[in-house]
N, C-alpha and C. Protein backbone atom coordinates (compact mmCIF):
# COMPACT_ATOMS: atom_id res chain seq x y z
N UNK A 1 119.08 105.15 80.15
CA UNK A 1 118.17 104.73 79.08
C UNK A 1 116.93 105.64 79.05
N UNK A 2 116.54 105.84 77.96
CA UNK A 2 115.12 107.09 77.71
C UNK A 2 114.07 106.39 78.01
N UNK A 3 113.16 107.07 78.42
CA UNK A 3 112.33 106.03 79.00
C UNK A 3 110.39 106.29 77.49
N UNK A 4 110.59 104.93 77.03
CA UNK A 4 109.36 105.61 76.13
C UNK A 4 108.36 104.40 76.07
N UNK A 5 107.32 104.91 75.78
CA UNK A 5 106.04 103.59 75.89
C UNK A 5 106.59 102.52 75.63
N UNK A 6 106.92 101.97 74.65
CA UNK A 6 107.52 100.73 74.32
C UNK A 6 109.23 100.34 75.16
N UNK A 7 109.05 101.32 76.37
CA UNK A 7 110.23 100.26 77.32
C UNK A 7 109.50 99.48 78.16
N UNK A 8 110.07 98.65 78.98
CA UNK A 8 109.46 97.17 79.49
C UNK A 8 109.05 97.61 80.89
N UNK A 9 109.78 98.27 81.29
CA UNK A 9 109.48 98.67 82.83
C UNK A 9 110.10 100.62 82.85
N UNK A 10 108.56 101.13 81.97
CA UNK A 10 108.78 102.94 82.52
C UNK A 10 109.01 103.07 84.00
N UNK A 11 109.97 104.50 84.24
CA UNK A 11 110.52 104.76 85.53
C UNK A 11 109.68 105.84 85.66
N UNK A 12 108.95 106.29 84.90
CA UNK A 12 108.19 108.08 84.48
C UNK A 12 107.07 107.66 86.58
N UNK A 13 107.10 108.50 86.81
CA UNK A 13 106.31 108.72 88.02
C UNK A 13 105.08 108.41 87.98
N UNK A 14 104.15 107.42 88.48
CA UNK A 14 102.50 107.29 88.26
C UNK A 14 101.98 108.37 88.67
N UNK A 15 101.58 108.76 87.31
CA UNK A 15 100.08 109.51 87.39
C UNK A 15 98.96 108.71 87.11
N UNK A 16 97.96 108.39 87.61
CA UNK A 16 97.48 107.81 86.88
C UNK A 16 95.60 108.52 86.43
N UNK A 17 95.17 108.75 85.57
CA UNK A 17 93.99 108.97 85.59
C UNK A 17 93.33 108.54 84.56
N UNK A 18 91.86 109.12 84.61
CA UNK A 18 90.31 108.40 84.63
C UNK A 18 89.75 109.51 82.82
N UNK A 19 89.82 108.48 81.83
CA UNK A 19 89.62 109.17 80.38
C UNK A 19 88.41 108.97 80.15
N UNK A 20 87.51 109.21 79.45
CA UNK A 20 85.88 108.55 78.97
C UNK A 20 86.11 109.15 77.64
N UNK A 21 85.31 107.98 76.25
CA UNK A 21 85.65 108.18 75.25
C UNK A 21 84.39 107.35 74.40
N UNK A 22 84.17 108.14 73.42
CA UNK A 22 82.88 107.56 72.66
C UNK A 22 84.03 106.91 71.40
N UNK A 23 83.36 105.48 71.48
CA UNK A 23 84.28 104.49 70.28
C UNK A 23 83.16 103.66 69.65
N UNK A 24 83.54 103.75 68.03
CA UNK A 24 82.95 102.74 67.27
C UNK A 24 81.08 102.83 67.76
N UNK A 25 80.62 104.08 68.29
CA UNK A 25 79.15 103.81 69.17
C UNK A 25 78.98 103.81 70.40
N UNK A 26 80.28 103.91 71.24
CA UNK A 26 79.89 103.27 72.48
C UNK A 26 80.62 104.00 73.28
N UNK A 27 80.00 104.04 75.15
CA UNK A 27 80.97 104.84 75.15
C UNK A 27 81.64 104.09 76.28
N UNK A 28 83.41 104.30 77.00
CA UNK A 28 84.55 103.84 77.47
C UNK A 28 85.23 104.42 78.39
N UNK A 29 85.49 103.94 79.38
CA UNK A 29 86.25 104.49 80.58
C UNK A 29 87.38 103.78 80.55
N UNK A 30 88.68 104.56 80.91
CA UNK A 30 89.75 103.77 80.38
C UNK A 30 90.71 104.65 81.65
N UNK A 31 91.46 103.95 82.04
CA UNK A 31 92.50 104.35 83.17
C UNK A 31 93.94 104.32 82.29
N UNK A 32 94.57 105.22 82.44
CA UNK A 32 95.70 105.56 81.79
C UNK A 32 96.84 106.33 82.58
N UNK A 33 98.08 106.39 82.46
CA UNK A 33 99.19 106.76 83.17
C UNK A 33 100.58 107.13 82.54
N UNK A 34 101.16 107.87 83.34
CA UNK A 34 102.61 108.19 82.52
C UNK A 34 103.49 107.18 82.22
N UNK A 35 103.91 107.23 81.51
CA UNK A 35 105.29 106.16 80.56
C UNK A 35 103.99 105.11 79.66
N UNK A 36 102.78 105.87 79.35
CA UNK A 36 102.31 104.38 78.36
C UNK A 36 101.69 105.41 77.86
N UNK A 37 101.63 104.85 76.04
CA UNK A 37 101.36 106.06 74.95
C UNK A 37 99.72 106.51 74.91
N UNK A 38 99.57 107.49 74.70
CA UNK A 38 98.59 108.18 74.19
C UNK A 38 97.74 108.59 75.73
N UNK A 39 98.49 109.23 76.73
CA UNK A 39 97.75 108.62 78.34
C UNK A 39 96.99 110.09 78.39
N UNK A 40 96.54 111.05 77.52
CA UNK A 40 95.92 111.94 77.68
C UNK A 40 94.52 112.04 77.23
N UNK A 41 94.71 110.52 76.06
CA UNK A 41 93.10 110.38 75.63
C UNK A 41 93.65 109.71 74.70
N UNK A 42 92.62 108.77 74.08
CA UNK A 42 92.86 107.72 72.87
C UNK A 42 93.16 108.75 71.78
N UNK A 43 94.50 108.07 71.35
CA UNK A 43 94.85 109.26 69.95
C UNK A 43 94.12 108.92 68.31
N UNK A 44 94.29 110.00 67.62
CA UNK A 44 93.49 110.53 66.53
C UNK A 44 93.85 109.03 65.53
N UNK A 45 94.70 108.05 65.54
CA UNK A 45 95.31 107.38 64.91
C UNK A 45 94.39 106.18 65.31
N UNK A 46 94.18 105.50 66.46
CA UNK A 46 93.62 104.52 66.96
C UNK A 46 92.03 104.39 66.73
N UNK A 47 91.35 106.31 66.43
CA UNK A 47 90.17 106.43 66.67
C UNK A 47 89.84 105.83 65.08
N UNK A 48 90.43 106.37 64.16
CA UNK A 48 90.23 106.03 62.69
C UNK A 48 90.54 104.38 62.22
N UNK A 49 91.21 103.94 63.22
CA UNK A 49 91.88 102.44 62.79
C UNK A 49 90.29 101.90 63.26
N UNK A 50 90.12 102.36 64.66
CA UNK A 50 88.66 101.39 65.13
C UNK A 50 87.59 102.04 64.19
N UNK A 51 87.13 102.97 63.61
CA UNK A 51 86.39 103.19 63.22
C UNK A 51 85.78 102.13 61.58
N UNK A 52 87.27 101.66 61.66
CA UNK A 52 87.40 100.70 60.38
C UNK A 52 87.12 99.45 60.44
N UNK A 53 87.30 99.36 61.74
CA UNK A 53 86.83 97.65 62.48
C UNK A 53 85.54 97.18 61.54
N UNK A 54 85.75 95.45 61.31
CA UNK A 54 84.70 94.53 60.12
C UNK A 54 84.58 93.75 61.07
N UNK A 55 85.13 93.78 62.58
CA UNK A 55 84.97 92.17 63.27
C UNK A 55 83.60 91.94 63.01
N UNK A 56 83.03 90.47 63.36
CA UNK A 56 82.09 90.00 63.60
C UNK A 56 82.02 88.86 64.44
N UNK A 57 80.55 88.67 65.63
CA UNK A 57 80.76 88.02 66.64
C UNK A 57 81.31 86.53 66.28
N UNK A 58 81.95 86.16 67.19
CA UNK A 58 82.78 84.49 67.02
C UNK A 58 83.94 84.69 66.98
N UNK A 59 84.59 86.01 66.21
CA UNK A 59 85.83 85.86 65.78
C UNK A 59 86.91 86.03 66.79
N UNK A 60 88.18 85.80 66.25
CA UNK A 60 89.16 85.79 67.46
C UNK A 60 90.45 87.16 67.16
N UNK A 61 91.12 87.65 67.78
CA UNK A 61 91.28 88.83 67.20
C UNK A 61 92.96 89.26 68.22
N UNK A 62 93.62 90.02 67.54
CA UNK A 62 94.98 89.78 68.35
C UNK A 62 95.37 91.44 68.21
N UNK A 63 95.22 91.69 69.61
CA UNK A 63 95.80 93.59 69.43
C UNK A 63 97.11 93.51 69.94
N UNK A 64 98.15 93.75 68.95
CA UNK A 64 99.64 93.66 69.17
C UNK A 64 100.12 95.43 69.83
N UNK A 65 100.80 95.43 70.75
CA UNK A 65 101.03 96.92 71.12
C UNK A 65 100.12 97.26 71.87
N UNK A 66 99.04 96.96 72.57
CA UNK A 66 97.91 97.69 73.09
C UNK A 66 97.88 98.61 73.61
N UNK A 67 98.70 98.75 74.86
CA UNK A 67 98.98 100.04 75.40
C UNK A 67 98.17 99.69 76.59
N UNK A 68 97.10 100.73 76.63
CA UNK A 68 95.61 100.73 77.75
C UNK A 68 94.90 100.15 77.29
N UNK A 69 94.37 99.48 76.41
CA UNK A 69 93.74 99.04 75.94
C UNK A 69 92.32 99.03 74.91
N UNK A 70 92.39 100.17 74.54
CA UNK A 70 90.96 100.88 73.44
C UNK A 70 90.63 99.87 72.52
N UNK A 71 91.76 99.89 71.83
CA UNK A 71 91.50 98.62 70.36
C UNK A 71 91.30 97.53 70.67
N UNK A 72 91.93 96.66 71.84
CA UNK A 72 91.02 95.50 72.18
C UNK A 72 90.01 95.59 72.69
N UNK A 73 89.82 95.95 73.57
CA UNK A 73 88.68 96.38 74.43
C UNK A 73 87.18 96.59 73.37
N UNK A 74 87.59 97.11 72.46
CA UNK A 74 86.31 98.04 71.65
C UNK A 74 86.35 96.32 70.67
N UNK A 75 87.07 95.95 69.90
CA UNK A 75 87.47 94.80 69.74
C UNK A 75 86.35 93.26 70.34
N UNK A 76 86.67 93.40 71.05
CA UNK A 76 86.04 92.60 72.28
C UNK A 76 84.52 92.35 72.66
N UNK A 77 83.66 93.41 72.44
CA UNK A 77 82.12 94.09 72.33
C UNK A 77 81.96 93.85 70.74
N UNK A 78 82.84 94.14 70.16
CA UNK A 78 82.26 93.68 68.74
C UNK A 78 82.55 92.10 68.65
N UNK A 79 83.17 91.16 68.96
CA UNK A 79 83.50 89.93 69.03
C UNK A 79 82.52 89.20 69.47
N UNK A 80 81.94 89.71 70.87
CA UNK A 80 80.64 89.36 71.69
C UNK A 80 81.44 87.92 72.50
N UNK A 81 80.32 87.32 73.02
CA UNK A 81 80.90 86.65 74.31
C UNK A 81 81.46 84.96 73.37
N UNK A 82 80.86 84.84 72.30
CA UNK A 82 81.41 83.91 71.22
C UNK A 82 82.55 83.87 70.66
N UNK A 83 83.25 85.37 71.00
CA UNK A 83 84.60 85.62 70.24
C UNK A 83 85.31 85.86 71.21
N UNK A 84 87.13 86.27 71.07
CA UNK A 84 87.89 86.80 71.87
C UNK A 84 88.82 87.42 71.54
N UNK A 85 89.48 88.25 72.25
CA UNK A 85 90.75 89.10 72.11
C UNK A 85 91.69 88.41 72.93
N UNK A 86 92.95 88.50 72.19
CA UNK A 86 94.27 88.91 73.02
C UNK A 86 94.45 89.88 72.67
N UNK A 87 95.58 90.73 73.77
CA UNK A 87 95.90 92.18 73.70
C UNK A 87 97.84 91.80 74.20
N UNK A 88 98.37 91.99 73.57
CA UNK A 88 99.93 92.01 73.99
C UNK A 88 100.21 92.96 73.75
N UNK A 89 102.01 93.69 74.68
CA UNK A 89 102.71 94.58 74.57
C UNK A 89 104.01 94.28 75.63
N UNK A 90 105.10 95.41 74.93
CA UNK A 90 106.41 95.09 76.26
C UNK A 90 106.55 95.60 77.77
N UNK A 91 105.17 96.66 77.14
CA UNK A 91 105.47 97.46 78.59
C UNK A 91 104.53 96.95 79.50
N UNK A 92 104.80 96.83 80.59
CA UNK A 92 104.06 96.08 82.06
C UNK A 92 103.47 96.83 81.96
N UNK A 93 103.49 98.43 82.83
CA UNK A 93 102.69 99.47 83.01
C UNK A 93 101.10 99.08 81.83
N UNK A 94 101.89 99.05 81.18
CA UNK A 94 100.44 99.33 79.64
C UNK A 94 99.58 97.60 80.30
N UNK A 95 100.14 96.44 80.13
CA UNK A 95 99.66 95.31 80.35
C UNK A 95 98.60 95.27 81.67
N UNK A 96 98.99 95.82 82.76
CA UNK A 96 98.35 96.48 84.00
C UNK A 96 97.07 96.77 84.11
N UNK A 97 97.32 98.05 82.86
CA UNK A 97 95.59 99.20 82.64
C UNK A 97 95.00 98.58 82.05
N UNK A 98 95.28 97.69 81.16
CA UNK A 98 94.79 97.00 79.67
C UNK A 98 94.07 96.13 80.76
N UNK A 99 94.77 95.27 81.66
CA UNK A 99 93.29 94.29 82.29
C UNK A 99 92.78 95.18 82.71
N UNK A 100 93.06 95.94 83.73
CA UNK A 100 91.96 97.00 84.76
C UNK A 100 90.76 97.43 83.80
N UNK A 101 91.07 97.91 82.28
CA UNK A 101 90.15 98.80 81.80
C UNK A 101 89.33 97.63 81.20
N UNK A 102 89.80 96.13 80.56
CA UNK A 102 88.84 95.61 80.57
C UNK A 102 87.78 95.16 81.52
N UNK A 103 88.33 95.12 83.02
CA UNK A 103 87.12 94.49 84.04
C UNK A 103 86.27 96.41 84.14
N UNK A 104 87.02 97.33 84.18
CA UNK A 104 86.30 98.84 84.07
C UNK A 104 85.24 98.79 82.92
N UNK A 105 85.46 98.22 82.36
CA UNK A 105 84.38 98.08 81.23
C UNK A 105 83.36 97.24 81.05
N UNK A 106 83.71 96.22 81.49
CA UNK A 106 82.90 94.91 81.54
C UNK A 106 83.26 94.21 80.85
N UNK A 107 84.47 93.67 80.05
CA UNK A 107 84.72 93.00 78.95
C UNK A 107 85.28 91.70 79.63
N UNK A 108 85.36 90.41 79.29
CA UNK A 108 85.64 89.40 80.03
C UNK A 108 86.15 88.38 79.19
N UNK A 109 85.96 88.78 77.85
CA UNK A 109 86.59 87.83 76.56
C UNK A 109 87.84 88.26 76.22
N UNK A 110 88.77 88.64 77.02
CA UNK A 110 90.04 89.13 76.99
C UNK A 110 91.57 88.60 77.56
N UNK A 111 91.95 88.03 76.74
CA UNK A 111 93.71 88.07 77.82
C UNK A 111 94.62 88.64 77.23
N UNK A 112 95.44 89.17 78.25
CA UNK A 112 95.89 89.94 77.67
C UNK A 112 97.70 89.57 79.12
N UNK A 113 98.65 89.64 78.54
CA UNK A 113 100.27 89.58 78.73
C UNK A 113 101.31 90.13 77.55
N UNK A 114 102.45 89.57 78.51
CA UNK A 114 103.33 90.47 78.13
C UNK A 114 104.17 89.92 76.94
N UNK A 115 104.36 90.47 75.44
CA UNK A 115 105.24 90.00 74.30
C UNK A 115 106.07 90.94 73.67
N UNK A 116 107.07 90.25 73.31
CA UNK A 116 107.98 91.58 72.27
C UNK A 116 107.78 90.90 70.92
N UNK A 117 107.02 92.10 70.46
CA UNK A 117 106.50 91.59 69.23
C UNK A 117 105.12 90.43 69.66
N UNK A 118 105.24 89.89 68.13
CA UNK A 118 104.57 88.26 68.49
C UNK A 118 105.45 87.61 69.11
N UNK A 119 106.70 87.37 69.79
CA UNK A 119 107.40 86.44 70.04
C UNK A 119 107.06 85.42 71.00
N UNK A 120 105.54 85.91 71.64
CA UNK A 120 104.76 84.72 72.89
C UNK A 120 103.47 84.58 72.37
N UNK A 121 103.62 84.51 71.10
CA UNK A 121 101.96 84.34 70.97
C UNK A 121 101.99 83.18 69.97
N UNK A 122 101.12 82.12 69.97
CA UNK A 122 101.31 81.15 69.80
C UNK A 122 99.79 80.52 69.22
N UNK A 123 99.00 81.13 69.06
CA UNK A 123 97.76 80.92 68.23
C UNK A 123 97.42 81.74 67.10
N UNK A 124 96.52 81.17 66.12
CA UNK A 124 95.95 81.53 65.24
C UNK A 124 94.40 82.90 65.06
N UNK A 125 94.61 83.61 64.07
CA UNK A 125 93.83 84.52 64.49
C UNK A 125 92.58 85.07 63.40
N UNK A 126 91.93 85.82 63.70
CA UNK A 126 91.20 86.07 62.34
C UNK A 126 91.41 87.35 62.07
N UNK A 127 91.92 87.99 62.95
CA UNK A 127 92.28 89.63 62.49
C UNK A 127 93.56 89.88 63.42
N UNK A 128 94.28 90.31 62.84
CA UNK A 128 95.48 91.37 64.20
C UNK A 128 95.06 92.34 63.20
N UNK A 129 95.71 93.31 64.88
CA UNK A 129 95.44 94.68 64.74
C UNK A 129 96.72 95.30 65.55
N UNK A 130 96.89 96.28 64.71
CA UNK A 130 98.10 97.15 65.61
C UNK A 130 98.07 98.91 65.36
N UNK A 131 98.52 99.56 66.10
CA UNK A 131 99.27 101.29 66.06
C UNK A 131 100.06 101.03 66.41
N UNK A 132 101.22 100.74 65.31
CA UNK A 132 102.49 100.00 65.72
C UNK A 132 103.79 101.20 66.27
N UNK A 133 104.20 100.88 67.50
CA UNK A 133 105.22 101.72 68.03
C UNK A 133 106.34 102.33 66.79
N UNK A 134 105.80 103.43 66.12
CA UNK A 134 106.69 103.56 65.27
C UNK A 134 108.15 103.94 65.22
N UNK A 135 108.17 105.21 66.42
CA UNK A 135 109.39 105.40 67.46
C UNK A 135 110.64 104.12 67.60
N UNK A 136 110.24 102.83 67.75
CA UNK A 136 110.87 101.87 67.60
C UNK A 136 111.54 101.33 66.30
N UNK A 137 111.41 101.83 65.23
CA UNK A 137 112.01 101.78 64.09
C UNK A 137 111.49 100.91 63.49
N UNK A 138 111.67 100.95 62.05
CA UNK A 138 111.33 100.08 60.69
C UNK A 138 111.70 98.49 61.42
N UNK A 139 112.63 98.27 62.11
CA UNK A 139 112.77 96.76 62.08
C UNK A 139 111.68 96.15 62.56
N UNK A 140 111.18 96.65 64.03
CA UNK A 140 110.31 96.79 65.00
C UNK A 140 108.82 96.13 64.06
N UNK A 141 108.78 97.43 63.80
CA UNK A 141 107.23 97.22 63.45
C UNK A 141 107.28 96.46 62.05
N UNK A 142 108.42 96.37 61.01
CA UNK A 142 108.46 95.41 59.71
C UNK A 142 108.56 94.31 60.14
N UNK A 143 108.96 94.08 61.67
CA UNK A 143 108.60 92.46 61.98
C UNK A 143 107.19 92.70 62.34
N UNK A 144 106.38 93.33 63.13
CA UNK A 144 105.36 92.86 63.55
C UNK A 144 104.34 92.32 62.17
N UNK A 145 104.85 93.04 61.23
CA UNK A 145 103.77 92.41 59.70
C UNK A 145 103.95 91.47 59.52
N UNK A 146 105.56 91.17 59.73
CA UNK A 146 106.08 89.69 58.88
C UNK A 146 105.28 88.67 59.92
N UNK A 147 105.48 88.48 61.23
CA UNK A 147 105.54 87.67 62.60
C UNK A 147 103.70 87.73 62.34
N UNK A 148 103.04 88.46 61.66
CA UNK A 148 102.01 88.44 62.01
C UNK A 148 101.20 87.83 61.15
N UNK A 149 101.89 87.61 59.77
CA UNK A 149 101.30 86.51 58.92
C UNK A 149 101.21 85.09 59.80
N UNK A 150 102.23 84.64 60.59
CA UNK A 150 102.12 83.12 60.67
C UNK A 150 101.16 83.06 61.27
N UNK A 151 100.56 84.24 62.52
CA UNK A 151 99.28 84.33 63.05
C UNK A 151 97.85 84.70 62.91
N UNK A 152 97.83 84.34 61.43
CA UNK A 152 96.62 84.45 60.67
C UNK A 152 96.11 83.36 60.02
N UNK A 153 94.82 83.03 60.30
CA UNK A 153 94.37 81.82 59.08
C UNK A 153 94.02 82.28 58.15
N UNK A 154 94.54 81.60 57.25
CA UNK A 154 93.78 81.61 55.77
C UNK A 154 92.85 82.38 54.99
N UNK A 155 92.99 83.56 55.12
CA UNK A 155 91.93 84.97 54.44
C UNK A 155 91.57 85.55 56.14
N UNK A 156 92.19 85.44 56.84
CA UNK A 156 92.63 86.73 57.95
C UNK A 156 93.35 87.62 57.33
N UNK A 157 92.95 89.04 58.61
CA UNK A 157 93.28 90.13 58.08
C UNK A 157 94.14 90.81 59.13
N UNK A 158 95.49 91.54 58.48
CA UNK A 158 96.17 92.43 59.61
C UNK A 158 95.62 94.03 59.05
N UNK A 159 95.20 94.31 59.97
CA UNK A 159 94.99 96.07 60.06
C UNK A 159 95.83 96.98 60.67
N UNK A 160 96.23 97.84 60.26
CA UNK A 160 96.97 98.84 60.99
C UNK A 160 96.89 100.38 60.64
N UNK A 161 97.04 101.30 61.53
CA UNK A 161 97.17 102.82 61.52
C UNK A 161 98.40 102.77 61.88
N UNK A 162 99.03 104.02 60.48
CA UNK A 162 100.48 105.12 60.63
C UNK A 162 100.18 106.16 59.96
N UNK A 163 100.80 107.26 60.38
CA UNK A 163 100.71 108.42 60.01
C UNK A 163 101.46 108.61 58.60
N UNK A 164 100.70 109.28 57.56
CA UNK A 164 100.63 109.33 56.24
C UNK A 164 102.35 110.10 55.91
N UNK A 165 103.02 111.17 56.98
CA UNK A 165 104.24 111.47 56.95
C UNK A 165 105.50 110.52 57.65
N UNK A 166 105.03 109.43 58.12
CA UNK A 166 105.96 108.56 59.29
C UNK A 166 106.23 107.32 58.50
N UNK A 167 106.22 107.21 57.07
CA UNK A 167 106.72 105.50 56.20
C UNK A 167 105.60 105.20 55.98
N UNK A 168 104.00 105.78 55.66
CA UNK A 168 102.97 105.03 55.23
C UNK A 168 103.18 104.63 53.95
N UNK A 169 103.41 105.13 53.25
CA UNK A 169 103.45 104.36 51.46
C UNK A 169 105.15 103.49 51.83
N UNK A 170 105.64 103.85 52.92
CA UNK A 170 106.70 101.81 52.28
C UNK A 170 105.81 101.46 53.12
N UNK A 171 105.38 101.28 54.10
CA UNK A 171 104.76 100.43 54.76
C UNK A 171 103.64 99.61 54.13
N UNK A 172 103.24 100.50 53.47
CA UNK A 172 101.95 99.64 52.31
C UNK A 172 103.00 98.36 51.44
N UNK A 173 103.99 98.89 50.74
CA UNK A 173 105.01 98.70 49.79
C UNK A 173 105.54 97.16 51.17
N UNK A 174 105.67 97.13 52.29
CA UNK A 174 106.00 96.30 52.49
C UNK A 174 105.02 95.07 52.92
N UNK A 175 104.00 95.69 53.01
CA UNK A 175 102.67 94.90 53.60
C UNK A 175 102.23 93.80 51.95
N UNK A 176 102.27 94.58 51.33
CA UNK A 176 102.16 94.15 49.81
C UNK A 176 102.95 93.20 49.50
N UNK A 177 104.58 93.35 50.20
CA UNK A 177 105.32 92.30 49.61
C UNK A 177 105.52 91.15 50.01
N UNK A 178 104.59 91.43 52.26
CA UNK A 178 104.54 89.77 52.87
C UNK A 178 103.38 89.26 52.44
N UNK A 179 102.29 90.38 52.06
CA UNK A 179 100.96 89.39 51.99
C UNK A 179 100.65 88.95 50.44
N UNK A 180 101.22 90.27 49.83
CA UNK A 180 100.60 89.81 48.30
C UNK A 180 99.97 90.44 47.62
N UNK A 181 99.10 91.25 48.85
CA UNK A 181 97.99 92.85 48.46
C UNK A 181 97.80 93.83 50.15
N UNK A 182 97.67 94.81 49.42
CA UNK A 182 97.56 96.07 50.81
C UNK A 182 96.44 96.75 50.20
N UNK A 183 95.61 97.13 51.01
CA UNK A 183 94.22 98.12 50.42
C UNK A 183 94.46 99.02 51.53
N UNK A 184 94.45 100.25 51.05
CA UNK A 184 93.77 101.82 51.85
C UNK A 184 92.54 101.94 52.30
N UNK A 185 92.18 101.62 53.23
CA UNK A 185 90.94 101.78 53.88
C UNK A 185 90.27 102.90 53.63
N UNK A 186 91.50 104.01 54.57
CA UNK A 186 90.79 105.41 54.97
C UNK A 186 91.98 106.12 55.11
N UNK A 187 92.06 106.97 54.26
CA UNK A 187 93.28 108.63 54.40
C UNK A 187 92.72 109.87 54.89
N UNK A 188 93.10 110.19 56.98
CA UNK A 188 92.35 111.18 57.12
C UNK A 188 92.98 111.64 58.11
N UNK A 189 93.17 113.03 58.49
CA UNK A 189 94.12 113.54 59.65
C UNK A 189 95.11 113.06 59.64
N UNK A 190 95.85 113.08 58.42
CA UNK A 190 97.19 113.00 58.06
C UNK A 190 97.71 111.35 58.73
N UNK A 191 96.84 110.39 58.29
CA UNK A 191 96.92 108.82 58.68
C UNK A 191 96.52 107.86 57.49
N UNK A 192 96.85 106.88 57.94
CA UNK A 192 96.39 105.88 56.40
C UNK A 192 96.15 104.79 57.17
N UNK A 193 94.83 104.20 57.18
CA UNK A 193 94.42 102.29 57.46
C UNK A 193 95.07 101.55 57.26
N UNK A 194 95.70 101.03 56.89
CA UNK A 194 96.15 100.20 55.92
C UNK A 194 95.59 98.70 56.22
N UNK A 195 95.18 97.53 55.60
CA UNK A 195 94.78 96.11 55.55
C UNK A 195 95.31 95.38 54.80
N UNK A 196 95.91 93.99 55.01
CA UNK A 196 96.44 92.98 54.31
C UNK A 196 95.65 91.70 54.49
N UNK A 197 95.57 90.82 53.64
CA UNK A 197 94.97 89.58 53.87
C UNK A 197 95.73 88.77 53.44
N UNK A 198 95.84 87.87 54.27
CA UNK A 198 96.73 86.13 54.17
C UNK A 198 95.81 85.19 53.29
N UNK A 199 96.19 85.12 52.17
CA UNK A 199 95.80 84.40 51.25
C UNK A 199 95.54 83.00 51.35
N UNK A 200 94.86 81.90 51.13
CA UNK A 200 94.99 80.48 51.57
C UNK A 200 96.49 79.89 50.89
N UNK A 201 96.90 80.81 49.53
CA UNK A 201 98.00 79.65 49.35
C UNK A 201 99.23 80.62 49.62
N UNK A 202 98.92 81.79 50.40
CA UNK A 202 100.86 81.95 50.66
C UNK A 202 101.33 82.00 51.96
């Protein structure tokens, strides 16, 4: 079996090292390792998705895929100690760094375990957020949109970054057809935002 971020248990050899990264204002120490994505530095895709971040403190917030944890984490500081994150993903390895880098950081409004997909998540949210494993195919990540409506209240929002050559216009085209409407945030370094909102009546 190939071994790629989104397997459950990478065999890839620990490396593990020490990234620092200015996000959304601030700046982040983040521990990262082989077999979990982007382990050379937060990628160009994640930096533009957070840069788009509307949280505001109180809210509750669901980072599907996390990896190491950047988008919750950064997530989390904007939430403040009134709000919270979950952070899910399949791969252990990633679930691991994702706590480490939140106590590395100081973040404490965080839990974070292990899901395929939403399939263990079981609360309501005011934003998900994803850089959805695209490598994993259209089914993959066209569930995480669908699975991710039921985990939204009522004028919550799902956000996501894909690369503008990798299915961004169906992906809009399908975001449009669970929620109802898709808006373009931001088209930049060959990526697209994309945002949906769960309407109160659908």
């Amino acid at each position: 079996m190939n071994d790629h971020y989104f397997s459950v248990d990478p065999q890839a050899k620990h490396e593990i090292k020490e990234i620092q990264e200015v996000l959304f204002g601030d700046e982040y120490t983040f521990l990262t390792d082989a077999g979990v994505f982007s382990r050379d530095g937060v990628d160009e895709g994640s930096k533009l998705l957070i840069a788009q971040f509307q949280f505001q403190p109180g809210q509750k917030i669901l980072d599907v895929g996390c990896g190491y944890g950047p988008l919750g984490i950064v997530a989390a500081r904007l939430a403040g100690e009134s709000g919270s994150v979950d952070m899910i993903d399949v791969n252990q390895r990633a679930i691991e760094l994702a706590k480490k880098n939140a106590a590395l950081n100081r973040v404490s409004n965080i839990r974070v375990w292990a899901s395929d997909g939403l399939a263990q998540v079981y609360d309501q949210y005011d934003w998900i957020v994803t850089n959805p494993p695209i490598r994993a195919g259209k089914q993959v990540i066209y569930g995480i949109v669908e699975q991710a409506k039921e985990h939204l209240v009522p004028g919550g929002g799902l956000m996501l970054v894909i690369r503008t050559k990798q299915g961004a216009k169906s992906m809009a085209k399908k975001m449009e057809e669970v929620y109802g409407n898709v808006e373009t945030l931001d088209i930049k370094k060959g990526y697209r935002i994309l945002k949906s909102v769960k309407h109160s009546l659908s």
